[in-house]
C-alpha atoms as a PDB file:
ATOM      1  CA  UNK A   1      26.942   6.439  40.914  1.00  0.00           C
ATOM      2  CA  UNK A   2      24.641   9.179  40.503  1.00  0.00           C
ATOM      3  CA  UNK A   3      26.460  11.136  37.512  1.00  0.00           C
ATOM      4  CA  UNK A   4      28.859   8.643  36.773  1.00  0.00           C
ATOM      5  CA  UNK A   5      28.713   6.536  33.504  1.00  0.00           C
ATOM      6  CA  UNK A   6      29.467   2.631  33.215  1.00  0.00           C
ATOM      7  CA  UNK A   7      31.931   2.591  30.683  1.00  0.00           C
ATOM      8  CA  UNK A   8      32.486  -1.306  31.139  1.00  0.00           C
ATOM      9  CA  UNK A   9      31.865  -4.418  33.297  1.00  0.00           C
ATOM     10  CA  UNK A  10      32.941  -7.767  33.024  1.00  0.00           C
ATOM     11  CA  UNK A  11      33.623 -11.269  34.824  1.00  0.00           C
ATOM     12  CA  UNK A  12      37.170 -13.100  35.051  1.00  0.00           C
ATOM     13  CA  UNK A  13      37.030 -15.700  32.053  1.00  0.00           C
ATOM     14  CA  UNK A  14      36.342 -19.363  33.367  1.00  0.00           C
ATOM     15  CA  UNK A  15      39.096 -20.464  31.341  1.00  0.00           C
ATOM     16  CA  UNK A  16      41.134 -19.279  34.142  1.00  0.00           C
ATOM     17  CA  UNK A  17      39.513 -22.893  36.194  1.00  0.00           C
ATOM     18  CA  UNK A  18      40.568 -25.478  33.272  1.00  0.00           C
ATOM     19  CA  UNK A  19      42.929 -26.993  35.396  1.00  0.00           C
ATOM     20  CA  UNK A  20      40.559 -27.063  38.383  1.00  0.00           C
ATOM     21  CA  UNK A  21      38.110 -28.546  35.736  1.00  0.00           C
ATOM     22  CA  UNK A  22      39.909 -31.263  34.538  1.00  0.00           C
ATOM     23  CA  UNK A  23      41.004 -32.199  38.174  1.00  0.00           C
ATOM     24  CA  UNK A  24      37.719 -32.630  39.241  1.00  0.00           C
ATOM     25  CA  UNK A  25      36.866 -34.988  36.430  1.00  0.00           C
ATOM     26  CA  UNK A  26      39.844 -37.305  37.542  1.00  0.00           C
ATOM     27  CA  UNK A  27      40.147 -36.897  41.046  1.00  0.00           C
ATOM     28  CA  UNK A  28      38.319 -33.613  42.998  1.00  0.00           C
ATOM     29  CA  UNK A  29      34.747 -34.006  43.578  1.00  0.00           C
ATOM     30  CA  UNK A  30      32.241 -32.512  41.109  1.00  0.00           C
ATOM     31  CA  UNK A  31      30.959 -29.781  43.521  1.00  0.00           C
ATOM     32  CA  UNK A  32      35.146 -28.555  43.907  1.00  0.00           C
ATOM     33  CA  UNK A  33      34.099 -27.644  40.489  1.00  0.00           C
ATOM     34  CA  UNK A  34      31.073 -26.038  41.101  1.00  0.00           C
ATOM     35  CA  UNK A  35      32.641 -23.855  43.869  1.00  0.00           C
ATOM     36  CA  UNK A  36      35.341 -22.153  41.524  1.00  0.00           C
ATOM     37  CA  UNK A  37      32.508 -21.788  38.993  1.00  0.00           C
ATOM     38  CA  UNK A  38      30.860 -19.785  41.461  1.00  0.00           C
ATOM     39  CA  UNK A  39      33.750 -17.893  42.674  1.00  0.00           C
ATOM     40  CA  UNK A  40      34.113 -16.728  39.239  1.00  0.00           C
ATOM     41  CA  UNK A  41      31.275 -15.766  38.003  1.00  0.00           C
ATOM     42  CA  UNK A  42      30.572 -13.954  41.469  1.00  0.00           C
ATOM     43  CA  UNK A  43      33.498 -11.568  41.151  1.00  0.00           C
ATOM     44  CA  UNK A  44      32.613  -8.567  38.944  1.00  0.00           C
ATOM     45  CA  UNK A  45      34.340  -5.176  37.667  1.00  0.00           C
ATOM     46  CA  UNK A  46      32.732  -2.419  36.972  1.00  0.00           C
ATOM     47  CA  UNK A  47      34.751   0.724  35.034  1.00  0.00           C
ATOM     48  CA  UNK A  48      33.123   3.930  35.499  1.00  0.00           C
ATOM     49  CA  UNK A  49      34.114   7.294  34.251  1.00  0.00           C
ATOM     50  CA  UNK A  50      35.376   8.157  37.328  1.00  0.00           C
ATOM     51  CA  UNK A  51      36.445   4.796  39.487  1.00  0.00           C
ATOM     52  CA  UNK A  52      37.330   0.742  39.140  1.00  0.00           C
ATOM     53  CA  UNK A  53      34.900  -0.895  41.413  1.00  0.00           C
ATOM     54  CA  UNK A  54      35.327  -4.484  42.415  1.00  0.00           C
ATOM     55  CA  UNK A  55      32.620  -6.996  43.872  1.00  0.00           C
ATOM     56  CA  UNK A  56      33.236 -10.349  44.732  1.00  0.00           C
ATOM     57  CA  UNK A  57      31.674 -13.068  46.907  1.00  0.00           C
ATOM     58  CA  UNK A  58      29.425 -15.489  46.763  1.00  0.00           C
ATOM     59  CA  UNK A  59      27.264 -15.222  50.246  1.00  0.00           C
ATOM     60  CA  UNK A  60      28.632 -12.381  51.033  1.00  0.00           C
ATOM     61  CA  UNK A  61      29.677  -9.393  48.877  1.00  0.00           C
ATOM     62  CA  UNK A  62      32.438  -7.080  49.454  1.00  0.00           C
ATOM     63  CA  UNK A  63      33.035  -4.467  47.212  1.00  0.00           C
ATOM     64  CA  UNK A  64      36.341  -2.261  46.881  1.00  0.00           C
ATOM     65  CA  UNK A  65      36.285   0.913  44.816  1.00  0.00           C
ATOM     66  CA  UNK A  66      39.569   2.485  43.143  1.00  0.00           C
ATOM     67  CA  UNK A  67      39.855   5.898  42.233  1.00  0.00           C
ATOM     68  CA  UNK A  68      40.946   6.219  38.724  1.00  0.00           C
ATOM     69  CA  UNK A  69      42.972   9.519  39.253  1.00  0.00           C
ATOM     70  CA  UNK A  70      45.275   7.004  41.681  1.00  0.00           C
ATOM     71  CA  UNK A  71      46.184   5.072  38.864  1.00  0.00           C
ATOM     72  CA  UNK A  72      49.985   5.518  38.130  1.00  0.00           C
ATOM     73  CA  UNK A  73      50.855   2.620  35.523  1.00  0.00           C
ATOM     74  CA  UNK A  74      48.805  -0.388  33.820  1.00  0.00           C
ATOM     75  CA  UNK A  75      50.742  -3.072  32.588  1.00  0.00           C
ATOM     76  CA  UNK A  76      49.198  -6.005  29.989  1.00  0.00           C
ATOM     77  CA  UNK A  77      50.216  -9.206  29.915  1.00  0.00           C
ATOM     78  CA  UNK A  78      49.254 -12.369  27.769  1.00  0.00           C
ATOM     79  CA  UNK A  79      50.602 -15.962  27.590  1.00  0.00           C
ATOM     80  CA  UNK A  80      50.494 -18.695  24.998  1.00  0.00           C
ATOM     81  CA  UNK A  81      47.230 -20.104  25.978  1.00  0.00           C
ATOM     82  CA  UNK A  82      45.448 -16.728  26.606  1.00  0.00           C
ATOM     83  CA  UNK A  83      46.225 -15.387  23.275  1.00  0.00           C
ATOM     84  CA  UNK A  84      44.188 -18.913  22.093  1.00  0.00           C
ATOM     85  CA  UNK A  85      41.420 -17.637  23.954  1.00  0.00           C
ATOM     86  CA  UNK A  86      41.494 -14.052  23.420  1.00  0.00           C
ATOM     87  CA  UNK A  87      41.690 -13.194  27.001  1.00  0.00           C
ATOM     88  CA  UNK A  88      44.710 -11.314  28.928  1.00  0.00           C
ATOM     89  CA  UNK A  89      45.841  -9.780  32.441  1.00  0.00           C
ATOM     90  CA  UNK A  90      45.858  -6.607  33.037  1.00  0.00           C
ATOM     91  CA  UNK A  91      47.877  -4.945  36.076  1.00  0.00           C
ATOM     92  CA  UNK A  92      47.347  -1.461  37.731  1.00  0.00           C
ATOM     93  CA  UNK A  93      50.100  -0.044  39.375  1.00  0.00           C
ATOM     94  CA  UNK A  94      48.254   2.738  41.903  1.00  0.00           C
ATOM     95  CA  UNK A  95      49.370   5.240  44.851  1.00  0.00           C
ATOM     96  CA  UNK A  96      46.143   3.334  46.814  1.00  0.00           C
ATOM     97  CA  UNK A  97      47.622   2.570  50.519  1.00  0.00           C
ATOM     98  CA  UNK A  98      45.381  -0.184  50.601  1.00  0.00           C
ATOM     99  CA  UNK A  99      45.580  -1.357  46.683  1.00  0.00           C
ATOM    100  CA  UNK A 100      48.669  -0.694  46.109  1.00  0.00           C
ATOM    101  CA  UNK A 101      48.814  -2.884  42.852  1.00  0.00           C
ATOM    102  CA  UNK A 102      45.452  -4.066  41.246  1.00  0.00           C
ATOM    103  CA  UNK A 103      45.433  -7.781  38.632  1.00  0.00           C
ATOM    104  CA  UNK A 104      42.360  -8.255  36.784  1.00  0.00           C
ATOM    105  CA  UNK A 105      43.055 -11.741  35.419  1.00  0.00           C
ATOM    106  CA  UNK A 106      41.441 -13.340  32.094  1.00  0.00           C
ATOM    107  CA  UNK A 107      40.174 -10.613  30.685  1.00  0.00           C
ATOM    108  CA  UNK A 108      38.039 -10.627  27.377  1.00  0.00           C
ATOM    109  CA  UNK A 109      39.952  -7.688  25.051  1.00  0.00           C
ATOM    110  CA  UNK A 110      42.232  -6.945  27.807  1.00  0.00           C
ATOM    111  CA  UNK A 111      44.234  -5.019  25.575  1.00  0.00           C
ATOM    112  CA  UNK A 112      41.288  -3.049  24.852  1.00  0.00           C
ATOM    113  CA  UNK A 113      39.627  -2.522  28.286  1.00  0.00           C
ATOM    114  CA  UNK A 114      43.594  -1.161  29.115  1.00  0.00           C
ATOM    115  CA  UNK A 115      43.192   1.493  26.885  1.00  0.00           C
ATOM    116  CA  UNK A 116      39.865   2.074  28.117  1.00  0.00           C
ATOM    117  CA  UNK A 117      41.474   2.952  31.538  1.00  0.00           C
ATOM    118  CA  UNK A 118      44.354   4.470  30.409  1.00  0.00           C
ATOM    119  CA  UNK A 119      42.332   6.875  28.465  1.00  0.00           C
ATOM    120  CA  UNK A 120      39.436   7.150  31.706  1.00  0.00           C
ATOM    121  CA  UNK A 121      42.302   8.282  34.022  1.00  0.00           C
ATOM    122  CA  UNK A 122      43.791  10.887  32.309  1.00  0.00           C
ATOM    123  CA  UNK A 123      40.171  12.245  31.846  1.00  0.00           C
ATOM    124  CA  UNK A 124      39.809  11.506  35.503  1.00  0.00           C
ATOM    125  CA  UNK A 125      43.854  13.394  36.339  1.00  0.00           C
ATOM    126  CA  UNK A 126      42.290  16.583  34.188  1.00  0.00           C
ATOM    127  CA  UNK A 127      39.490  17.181  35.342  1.00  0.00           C
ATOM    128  CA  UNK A 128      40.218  17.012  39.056  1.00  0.00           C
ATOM    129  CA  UNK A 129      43.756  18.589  38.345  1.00  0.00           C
ATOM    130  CA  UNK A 130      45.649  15.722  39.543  1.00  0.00           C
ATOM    131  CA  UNK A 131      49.363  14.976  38.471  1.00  0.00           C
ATOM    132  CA  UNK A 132      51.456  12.090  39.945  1.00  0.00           C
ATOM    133  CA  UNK A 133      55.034  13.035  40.830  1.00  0.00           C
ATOM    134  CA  UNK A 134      57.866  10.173  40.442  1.00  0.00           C
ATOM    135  CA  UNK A 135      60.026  11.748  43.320  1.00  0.00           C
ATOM    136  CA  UNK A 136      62.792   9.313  43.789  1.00  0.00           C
END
């Protein structure tokens, strides 16, 4: 990341474990709870200027990077008890062989961090002359 700039990280909201929560105080043991805690808080995104990275793990870390110029559609979605919470999902829809679709779920100003990457890959298409091609 040597001239890249961090345009935005952020963490999956723990609302997304409310169920798993709630279960633990009436049936799962406490550390259940504990675990998804961790599993949350341990996965991280990181937008850059010029890729998505991805890190998740708790004892071990694995990271996954997406170029943002492989980015072909983003899609935003939001249900009844996200938009109570201000969080949302937001989908990638990407020519990655490996990633071919990409969800970051329970988002803080999902709407917002979309635009963010909408507006990061077109930078990204221009200045490494990139255009996608719908051939069908």
């Amino acid at each position: 990341m040597a001239d890249e700039h961090v345009e935005w990280t952020g963490h999956p909201s723990q609302w997304q474990n409310l169920g798993w929560f709630l279960l633990c105080l009436l049936v799962v043991p406490i550390p259940f709870a504990l675990w998804k805690w961790l599993q949350t808080r341990s996965t991280l995104y990181t937008l850059t200027d010029q890729r998505l990275k991805f890190t998740r793990g708790i004892f071990s870390k694995t990271t996954e990077d997406l170029e943002l110029y492989r980015v072909r559609d983003s899609k935003f979605s939001q249900g009844l008890f996200e938009r109570m919470v201000g969080l949302g999902n937001i989908e990638l829809f990407t020519t990655d062989e490996t990633s071919p679709t990409i969800n970051l779920p329970y988002i803080a100003d999902a709407e917002g961090v979309r635009e963010k990457i909408r507006a990061l890959v077109e930078a990204r298409r221009d200045a490494k002359r990139v255009r996608y091609l719908d051939a069908e």
